[in-house]
Every structure is written in structure tokens, then in C-alpha cells.
N, C-alpha and C. Protein backbone atom coordinates (compact mmCIF):
# COMPACT_ATOMS: atom_id res chain seq x y z
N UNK A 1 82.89 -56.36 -0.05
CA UNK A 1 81.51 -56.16 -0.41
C UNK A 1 81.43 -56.06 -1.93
N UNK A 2 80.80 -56.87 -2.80
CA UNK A 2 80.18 -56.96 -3.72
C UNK A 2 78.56 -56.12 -3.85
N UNK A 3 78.95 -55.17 -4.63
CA UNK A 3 77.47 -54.46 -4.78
C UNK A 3 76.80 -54.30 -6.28
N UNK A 4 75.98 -55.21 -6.86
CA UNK A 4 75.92 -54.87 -8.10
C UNK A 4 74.77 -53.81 -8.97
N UNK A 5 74.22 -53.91 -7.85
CA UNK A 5 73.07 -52.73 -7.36
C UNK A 5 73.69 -51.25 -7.52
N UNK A 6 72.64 -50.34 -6.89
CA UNK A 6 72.62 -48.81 -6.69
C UNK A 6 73.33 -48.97 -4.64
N UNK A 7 74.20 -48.17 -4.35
CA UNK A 7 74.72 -47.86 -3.38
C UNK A 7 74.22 -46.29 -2.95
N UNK A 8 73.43 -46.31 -1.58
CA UNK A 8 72.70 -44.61 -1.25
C UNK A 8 73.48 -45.14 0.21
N UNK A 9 74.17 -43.99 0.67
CA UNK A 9 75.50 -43.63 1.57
C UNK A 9 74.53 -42.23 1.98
N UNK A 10 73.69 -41.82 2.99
CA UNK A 10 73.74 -41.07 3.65
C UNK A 10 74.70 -40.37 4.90
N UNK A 11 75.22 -38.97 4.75
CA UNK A 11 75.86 -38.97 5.83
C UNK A 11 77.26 -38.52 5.11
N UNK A 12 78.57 -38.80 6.01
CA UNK A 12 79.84 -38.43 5.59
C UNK A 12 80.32 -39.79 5.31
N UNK A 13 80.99 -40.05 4.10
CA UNK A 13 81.69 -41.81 3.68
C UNK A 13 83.09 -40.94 3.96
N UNK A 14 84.11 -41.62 4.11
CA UNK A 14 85.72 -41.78 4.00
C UNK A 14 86.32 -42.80 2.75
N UNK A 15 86.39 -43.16 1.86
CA UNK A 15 86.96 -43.70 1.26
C UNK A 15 88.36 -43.40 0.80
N UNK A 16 89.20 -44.47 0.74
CA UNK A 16 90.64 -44.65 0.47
C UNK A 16 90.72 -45.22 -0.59
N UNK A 17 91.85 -44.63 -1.49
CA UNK A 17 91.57 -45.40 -2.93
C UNK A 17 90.78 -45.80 -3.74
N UNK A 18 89.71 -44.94 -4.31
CA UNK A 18 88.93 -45.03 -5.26
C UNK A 18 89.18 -44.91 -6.53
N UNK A 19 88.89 -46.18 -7.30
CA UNK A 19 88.54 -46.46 -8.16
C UNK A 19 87.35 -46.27 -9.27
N UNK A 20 87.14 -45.52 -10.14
CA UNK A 20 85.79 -45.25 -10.57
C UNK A 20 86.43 -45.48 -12.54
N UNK A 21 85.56 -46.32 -12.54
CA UNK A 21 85.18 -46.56 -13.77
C UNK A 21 83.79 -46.05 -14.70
N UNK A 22 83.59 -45.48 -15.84
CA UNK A 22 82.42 -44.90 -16.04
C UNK A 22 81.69 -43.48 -15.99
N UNK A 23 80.85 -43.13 -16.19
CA UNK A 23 80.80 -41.70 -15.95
C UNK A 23 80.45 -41.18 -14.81
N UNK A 24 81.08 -40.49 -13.78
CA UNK A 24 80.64 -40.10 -12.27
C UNK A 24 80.19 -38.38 -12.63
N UNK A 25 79.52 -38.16 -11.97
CA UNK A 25 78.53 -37.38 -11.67
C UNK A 25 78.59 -36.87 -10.40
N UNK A 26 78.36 -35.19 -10.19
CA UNK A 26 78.68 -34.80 -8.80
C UNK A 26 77.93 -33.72 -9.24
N UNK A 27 76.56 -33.49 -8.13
CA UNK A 27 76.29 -32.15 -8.04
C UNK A 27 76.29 -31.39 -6.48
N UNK A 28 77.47 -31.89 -6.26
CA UNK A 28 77.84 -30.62 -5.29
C UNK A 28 79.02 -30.19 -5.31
N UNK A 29 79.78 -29.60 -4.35
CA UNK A 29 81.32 -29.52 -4.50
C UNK A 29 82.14 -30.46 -4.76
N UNK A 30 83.08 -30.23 -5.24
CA UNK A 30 84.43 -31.37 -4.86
C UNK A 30 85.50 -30.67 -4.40
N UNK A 31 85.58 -31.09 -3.65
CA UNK A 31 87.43 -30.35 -2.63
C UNK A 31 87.95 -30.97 -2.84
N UNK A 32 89.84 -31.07 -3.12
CA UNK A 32 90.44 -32.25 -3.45
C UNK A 32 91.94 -31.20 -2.20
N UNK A 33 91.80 -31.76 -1.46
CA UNK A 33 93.10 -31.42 -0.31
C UNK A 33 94.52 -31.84 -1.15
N UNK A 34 94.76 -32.61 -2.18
CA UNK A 34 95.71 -32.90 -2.43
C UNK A 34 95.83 -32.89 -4.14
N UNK A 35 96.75 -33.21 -5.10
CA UNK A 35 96.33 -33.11 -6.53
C UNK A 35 95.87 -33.79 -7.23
N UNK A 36 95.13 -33.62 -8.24
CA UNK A 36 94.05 -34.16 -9.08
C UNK A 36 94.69 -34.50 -10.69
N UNK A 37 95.27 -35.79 -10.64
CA UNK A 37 95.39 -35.95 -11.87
C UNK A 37 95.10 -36.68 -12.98
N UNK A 38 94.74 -35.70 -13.84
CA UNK A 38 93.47 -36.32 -15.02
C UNK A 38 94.90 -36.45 -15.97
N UNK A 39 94.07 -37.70 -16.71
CA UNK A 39 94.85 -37.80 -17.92
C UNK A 39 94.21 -37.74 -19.37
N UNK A 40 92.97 -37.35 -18.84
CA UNK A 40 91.90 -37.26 -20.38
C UNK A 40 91.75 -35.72 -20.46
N UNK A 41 91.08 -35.60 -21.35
CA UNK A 41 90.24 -33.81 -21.34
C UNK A 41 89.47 -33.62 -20.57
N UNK A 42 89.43 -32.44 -19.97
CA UNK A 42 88.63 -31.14 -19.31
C UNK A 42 87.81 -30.37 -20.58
N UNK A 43 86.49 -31.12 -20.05
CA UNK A 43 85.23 -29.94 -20.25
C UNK A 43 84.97 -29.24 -19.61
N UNK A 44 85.15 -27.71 -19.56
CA UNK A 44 84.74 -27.26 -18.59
C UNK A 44 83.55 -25.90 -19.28
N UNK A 45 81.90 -26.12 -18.49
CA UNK A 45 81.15 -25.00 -19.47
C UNK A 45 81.06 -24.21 -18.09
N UNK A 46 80.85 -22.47 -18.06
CA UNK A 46 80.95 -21.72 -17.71
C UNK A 46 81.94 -21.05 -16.73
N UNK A 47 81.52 -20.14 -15.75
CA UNK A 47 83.17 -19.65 -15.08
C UNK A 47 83.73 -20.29 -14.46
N UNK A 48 85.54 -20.56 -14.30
CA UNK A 48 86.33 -21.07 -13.85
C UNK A 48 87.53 -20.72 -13.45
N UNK A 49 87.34 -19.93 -11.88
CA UNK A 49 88.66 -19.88 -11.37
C UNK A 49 89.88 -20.75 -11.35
N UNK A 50 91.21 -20.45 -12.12
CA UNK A 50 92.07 -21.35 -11.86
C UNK A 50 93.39 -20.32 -11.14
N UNK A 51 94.31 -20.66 -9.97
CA UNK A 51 95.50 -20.02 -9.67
C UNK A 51 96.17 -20.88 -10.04
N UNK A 52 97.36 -19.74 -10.06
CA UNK A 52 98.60 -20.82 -10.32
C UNK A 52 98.63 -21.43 -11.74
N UNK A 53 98.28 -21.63 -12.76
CA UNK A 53 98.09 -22.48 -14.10
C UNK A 53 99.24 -22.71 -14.29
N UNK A 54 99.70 -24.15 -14.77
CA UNK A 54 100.91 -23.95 -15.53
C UNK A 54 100.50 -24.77 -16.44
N UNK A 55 101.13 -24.51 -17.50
CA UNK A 55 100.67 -25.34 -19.11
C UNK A 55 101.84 -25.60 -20.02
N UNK A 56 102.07 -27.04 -20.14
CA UNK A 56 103.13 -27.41 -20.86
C UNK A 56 102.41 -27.76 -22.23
N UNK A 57 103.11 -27.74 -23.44
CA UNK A 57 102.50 -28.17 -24.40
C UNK A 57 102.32 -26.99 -25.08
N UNK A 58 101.34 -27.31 -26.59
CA UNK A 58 100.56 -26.37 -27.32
C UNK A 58 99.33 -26.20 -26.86
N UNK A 59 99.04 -25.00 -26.81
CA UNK A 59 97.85 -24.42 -26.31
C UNK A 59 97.25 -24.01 -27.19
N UNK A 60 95.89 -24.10 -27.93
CA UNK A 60 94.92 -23.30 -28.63
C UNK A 60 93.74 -22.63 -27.77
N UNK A 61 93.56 -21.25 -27.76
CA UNK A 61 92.39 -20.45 -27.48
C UNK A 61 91.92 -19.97 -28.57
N UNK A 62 90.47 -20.24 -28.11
CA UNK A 62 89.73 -19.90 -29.39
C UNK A 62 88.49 -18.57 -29.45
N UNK A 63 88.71 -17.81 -27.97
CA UNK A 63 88.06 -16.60 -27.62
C UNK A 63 89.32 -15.94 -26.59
N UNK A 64 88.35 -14.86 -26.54
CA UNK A 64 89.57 -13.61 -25.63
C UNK A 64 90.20 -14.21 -24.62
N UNK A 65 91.18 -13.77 -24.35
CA UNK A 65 91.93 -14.17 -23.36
C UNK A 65 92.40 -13.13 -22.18
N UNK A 66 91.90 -12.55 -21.20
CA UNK A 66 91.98 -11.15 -20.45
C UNK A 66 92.92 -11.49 -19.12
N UNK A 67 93.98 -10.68 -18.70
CA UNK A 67 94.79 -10.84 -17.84
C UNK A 67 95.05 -9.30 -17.42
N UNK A 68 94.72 -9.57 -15.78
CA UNK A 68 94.43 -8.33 -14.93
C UNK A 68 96.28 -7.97 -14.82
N UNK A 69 97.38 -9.02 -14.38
CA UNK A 69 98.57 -8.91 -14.38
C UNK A 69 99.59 -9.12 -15.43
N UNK A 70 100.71 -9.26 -15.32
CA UNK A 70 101.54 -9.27 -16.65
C UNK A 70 101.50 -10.69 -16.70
N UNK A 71 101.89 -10.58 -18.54
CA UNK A 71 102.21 -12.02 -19.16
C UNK A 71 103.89 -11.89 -19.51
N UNK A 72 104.30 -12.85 -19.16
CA UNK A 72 105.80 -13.15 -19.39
C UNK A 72 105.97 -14.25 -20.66
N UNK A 73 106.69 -13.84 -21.85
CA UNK A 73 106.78 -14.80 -22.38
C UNK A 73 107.98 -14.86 -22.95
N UNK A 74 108.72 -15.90 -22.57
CA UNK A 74 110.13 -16.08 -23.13
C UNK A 74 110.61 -16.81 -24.30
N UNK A 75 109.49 -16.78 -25.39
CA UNK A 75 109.74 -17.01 -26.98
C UNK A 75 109.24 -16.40 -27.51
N UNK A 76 109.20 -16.38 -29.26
CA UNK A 76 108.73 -15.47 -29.64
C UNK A 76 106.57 -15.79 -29.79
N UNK A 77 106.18 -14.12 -29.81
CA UNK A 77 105.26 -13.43 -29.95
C UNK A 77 104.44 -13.77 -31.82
N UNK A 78 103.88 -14.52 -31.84
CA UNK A 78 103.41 -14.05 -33.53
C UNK A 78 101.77 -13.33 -33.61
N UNK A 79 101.51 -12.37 -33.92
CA UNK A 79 100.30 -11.65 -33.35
C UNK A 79 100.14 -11.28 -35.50
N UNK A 80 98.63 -12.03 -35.66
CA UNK A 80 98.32 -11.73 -36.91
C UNK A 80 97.17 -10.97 -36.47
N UNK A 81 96.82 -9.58 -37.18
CA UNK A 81 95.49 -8.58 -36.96
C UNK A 81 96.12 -7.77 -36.31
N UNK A 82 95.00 -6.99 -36.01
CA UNK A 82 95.56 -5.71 -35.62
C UNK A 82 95.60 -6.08 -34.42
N UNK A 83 96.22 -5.21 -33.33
CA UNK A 83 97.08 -4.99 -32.20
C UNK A 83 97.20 -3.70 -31.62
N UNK A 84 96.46 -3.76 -30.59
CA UNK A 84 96.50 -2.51 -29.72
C UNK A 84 97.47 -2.65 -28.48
N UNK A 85 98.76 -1.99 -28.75
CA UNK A 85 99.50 -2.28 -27.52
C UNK A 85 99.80 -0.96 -26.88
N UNK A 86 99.38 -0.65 -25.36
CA UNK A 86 99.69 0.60 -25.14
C UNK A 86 101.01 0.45 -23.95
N UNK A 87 101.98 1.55 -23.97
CA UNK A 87 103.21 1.75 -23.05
C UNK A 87 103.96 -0.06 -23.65
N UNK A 88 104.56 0.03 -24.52
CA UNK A 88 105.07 -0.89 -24.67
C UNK A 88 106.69 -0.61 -24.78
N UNK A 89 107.80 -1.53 -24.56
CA UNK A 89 109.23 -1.23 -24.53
C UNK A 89 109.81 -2.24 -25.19
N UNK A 90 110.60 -1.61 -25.73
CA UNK A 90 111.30 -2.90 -26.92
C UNK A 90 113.13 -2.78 -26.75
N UNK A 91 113.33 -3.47 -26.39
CA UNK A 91 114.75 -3.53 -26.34
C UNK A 91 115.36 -4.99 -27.12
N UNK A 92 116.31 -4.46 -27.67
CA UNK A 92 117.61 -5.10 -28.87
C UNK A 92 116.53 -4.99 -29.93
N UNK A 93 117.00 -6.21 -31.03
CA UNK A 93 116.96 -5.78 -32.59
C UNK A 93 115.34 -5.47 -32.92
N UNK A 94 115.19 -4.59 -33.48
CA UNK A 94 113.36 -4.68 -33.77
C UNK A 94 113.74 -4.33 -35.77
N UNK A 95 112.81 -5.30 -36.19
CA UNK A 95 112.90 -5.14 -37.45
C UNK A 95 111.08 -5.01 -37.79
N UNK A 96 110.90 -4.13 -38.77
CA UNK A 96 109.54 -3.94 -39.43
C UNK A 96 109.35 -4.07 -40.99
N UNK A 97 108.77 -4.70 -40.78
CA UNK A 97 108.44 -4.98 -42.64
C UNK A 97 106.94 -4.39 -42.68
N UNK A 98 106.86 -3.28 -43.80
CA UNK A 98 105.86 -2.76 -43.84
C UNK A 98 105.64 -1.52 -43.17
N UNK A 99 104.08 -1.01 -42.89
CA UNK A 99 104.30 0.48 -42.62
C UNK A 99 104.13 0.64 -40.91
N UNK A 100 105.42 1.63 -40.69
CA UNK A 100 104.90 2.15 -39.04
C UNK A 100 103.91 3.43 -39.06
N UNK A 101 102.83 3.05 -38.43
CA UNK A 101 101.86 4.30 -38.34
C UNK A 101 101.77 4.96 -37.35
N UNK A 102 101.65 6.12 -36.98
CA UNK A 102 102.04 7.05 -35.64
C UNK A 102 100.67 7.76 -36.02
N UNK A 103 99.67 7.92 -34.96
CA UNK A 103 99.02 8.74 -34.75
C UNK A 103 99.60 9.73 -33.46
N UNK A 104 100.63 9.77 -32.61
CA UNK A 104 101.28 10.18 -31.69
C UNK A 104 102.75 10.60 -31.87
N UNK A 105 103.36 10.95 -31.25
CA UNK A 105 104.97 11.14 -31.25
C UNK A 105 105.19 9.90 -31.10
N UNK A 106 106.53 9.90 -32.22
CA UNK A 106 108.01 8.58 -32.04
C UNK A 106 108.90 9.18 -31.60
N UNK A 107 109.38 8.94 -30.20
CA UNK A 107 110.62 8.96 -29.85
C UNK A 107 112.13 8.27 -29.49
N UNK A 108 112.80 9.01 -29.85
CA UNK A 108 114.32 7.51 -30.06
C UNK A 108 115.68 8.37 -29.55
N UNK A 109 115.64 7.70 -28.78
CA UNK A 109 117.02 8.55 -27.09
C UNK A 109 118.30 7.93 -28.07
N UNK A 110 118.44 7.14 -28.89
CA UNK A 110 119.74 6.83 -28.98
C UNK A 110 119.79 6.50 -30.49
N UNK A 111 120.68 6.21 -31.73
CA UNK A 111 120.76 6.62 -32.87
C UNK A 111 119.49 5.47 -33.25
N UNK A 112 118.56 6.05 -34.20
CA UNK A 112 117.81 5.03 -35.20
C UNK A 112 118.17 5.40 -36.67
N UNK A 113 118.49 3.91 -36.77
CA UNK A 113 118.42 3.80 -38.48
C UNK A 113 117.35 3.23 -39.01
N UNK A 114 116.70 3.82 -40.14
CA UNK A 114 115.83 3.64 -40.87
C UNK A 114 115.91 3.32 -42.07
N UNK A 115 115.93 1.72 -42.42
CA UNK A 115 115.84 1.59 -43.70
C UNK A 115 114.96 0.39 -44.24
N UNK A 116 114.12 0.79 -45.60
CA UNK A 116 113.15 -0.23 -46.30
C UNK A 116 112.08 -0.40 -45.40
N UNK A 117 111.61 0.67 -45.38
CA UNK A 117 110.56 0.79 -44.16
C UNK A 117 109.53 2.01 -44.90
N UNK A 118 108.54 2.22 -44.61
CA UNK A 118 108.10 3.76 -45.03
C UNK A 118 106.97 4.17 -43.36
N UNK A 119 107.70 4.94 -42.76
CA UNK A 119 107.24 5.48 -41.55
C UNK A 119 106.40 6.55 -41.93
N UNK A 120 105.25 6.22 -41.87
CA UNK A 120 103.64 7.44 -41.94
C UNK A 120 103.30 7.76 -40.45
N UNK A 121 103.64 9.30 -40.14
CA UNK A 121 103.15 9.77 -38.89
C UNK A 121 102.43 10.86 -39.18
N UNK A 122 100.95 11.01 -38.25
CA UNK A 122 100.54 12.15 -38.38
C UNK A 122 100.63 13.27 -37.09
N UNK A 123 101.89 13.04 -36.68
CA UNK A 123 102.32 13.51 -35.48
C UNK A 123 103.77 13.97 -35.80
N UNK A 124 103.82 14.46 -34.59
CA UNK A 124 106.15 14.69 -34.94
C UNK A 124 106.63 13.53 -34.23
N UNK A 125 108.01 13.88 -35.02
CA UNK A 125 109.15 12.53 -34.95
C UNK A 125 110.21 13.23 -33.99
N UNK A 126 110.44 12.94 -32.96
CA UNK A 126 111.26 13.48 -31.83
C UNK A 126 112.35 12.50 -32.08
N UNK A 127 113.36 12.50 -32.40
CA UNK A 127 114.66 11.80 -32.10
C UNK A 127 115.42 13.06 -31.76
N UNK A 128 116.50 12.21 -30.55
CA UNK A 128 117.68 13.14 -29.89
C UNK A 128 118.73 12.34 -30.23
N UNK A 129 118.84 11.52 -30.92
CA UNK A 129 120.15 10.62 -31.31
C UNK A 129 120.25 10.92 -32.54
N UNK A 130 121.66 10.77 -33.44
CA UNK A 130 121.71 10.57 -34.65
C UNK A 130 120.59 9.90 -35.81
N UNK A 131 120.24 10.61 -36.99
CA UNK A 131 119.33 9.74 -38.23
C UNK A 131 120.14 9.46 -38.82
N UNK A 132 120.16 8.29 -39.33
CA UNK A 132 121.18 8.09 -40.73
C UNK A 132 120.25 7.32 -41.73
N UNK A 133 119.64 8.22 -42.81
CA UNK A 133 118.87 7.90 -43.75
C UNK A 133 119.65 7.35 -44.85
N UNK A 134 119.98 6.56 -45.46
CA UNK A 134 120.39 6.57 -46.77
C UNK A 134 119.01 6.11 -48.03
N UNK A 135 119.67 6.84 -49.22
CA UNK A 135 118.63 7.07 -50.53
C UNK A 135 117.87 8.59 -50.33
N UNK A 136 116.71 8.45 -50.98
CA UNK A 136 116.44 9.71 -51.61
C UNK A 136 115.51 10.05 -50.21
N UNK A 137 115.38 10.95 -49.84
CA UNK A 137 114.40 11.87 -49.36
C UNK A 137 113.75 12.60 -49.12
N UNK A 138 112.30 12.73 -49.24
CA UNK A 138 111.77 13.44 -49.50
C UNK A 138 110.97 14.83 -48.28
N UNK A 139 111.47 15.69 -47.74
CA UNK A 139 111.09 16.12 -46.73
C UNK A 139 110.12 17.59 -46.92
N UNK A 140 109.06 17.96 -46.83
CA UNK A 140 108.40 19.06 -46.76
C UNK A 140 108.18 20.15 -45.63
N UNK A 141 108.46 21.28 -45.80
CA UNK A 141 108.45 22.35 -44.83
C UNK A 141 109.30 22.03 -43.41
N UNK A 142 110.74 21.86 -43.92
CA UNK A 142 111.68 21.41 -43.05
C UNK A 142 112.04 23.01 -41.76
N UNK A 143 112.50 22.48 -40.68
CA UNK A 143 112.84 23.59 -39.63
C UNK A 143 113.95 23.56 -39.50
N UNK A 144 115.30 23.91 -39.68
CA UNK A 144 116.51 23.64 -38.51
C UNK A 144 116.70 24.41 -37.83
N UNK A 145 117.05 24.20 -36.43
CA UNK A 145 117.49 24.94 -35.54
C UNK A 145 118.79 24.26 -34.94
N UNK A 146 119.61 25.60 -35.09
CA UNK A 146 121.33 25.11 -34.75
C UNK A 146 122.16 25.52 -35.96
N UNK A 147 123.11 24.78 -35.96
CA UNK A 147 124.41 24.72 -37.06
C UNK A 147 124.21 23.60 -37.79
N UNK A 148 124.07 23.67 -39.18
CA UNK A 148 123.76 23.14 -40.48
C UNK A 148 124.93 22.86 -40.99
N UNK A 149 124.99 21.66 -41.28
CA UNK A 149 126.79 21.57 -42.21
C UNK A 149 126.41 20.43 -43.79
N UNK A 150 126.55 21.29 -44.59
CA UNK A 150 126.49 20.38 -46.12
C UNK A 150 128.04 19.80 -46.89
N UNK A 151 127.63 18.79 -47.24
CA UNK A 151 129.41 18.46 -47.58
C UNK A 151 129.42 18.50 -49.17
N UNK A 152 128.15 18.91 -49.75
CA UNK A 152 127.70 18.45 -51.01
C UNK A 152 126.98 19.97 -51.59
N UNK A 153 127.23 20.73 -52.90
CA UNK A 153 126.48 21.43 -52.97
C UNK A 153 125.21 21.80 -52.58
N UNK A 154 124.55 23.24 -52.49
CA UNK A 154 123.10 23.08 -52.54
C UNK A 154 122.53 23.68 -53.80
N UNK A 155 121.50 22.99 -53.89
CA UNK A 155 120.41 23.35 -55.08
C UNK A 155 119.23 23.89 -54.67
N UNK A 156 118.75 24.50 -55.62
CA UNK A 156 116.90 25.46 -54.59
C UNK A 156 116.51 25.16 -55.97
N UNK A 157 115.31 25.05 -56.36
CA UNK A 157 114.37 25.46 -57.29
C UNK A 157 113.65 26.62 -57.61
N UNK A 158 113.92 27.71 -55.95
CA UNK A 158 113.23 28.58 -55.76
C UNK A 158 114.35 29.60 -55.24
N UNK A 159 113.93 30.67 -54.75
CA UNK A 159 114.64 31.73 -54.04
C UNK A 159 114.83 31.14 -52.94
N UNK A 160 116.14 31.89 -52.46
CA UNK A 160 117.00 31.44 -50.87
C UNK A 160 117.07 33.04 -50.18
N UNK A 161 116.51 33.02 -49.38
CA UNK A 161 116.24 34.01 -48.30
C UNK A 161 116.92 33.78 -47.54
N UNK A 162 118.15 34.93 -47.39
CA UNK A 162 118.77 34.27 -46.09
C UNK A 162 118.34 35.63 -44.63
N UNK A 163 118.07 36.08 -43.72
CA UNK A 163 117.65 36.99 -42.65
C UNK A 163 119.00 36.98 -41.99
N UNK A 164 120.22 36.58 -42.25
CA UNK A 164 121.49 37.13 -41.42
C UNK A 164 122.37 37.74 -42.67
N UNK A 165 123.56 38.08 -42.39
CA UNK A 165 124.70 37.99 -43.01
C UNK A 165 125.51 36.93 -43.73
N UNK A 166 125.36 36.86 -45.35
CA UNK A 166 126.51 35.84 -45.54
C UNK A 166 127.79 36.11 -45.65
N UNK A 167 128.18 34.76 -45.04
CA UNK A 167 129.57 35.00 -44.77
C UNK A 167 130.12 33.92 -45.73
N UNK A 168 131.32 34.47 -46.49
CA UNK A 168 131.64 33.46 -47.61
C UNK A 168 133.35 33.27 -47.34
């Protein structure tokens, strides 16, 4: 059949192997029982359930992006602006350039070294592992509790109060 006309199909059609050239137009559903593959761009304007996504390639988003479950990503992360990350876990090397800000406790179960960094907290610093600071430091209204060991003279600027017995 040659049709060079308008074609009106009332009813249910079956077609096998279609061919469409041009711009098609659908205002009702489309179900596709099997997969759909485009090789041009997707416009798509308003909401759009997708499961399952998988996306090869470079991806640009250019508004929020919200995910009810986790994101897995097995390269690296580059996040410019600020960043709200809450319960986050970092395991092997973490390096920071620039300032760590703590409005909360930092805590560190196993030795942290700190260096070329300037850590601003307005909270306490809980470590139970070794510090190993090297260079100058500057510490105000220090506490120790325990056994204190200096390998290096001490100096005061001020009076040394001691509340036990020295023992020399």
C-alpha cells in the first residue's frame, strides 16, 4: 500500500517494523514491551520517572540532583562550593589544603598527623591516638590529665603552681 495522503486507523493497528521518518507525535501513552533505542537526543520537559539508569559517557546537570538512596562512585569526587555532607566516612589517604572548620567535635581512633593545614574548631578535638605536630604551637588554656613527660627544658613566663609535692 502506497499512501500519500493522511492515514486515520481507528481501533487497535499491530504493526511490525516500523519505520518513521519525520516528526511523530503521540498524545497518549507509549508502552514499549521491549527496548527503545534512540540514537539522537532526549527532550524531555517535566516529570520523569526513570529505573534502573545507566549512563555511559560525560554527563552534565545543570540543576539539583536529589537521590532518596546511595550514590556509588568509583572515581574521583570534584565538588567546587560549599558542601554539606552529613555522617560521612573516609578511609585511606585524605589530604586538605586549606582550612578544616569544626563547628562540632573531631574525632580520630587512630594516630592523626597534622601538617600545613590550619584546623579552626569551635568545638573540642577528641583524639585517642597519638598527635604528632611538628613546628611551633600555639595552644591556650591547656588541661593534662595523666603523666606528662618533657625531654626538653621548661620555660613559663609566669608563675608555676604546682598543688602536689615536688619531687626532684
Amino acid at each position: 500500500i502506497d499512501a500519500n495522503g493522511d492515514l486515520d486507523v481507528d481501533g487497535h493497528t499491530n504493526l511490525d517494523n516500523v519505520s518513521i521518518a519525520g516528526v511523530t507525535t503521540a498524545t497518549g501513552n507509549i508502552i514499549a514491551n521491549g527496548s527503545i533505542d534512540l540514537a539522537g537526543d532526549i527532550d524531555v520537559d517535566g516529570h520523569t520517572n526513570l529505573d534502573n539508569v545507566s549512563i555511559a559517557g560525560v554527563s552534565t546537570f545543570t540543576g539539583a540532583i536529589t537521590a532518596n538512596g546511595s550514590i556509588d562512585l568509583n572515581a574521583d569526587l570534584d565538588v567546587d562550593g560549599h558542601t554539606n555532607l552529613d555522617n560521612v566516612s573516609i578511609s585511606g589517604v585524605t589530604t586538605a589544603a586549606g582550612n578544616i572548620v569544626a563547628n562540632g567535635n573531631i574525632v580520630g581512633d587512630n594516630a592523626t598527623n597534622i601538617s600545613g593545614i590550619n584546623l579552626v574548631t569551635a568545638a573540642t578535638l577528641d583524639i585517642s591516638g597519638d598527635v604528632d605536630i611538628d613546628g611551633h604551637t600555639n595552644l591556650d588554656n591547656v588541661s593534662v590529665a595523666g603523666v606528662t613527660t618533657f625531654s626538653g627544658g621548661i620555660s613559663a613566663n609566669g608563675a608555676i603552681v604546682l598543688n602536689a609535692d615536688l619531687v626532684v
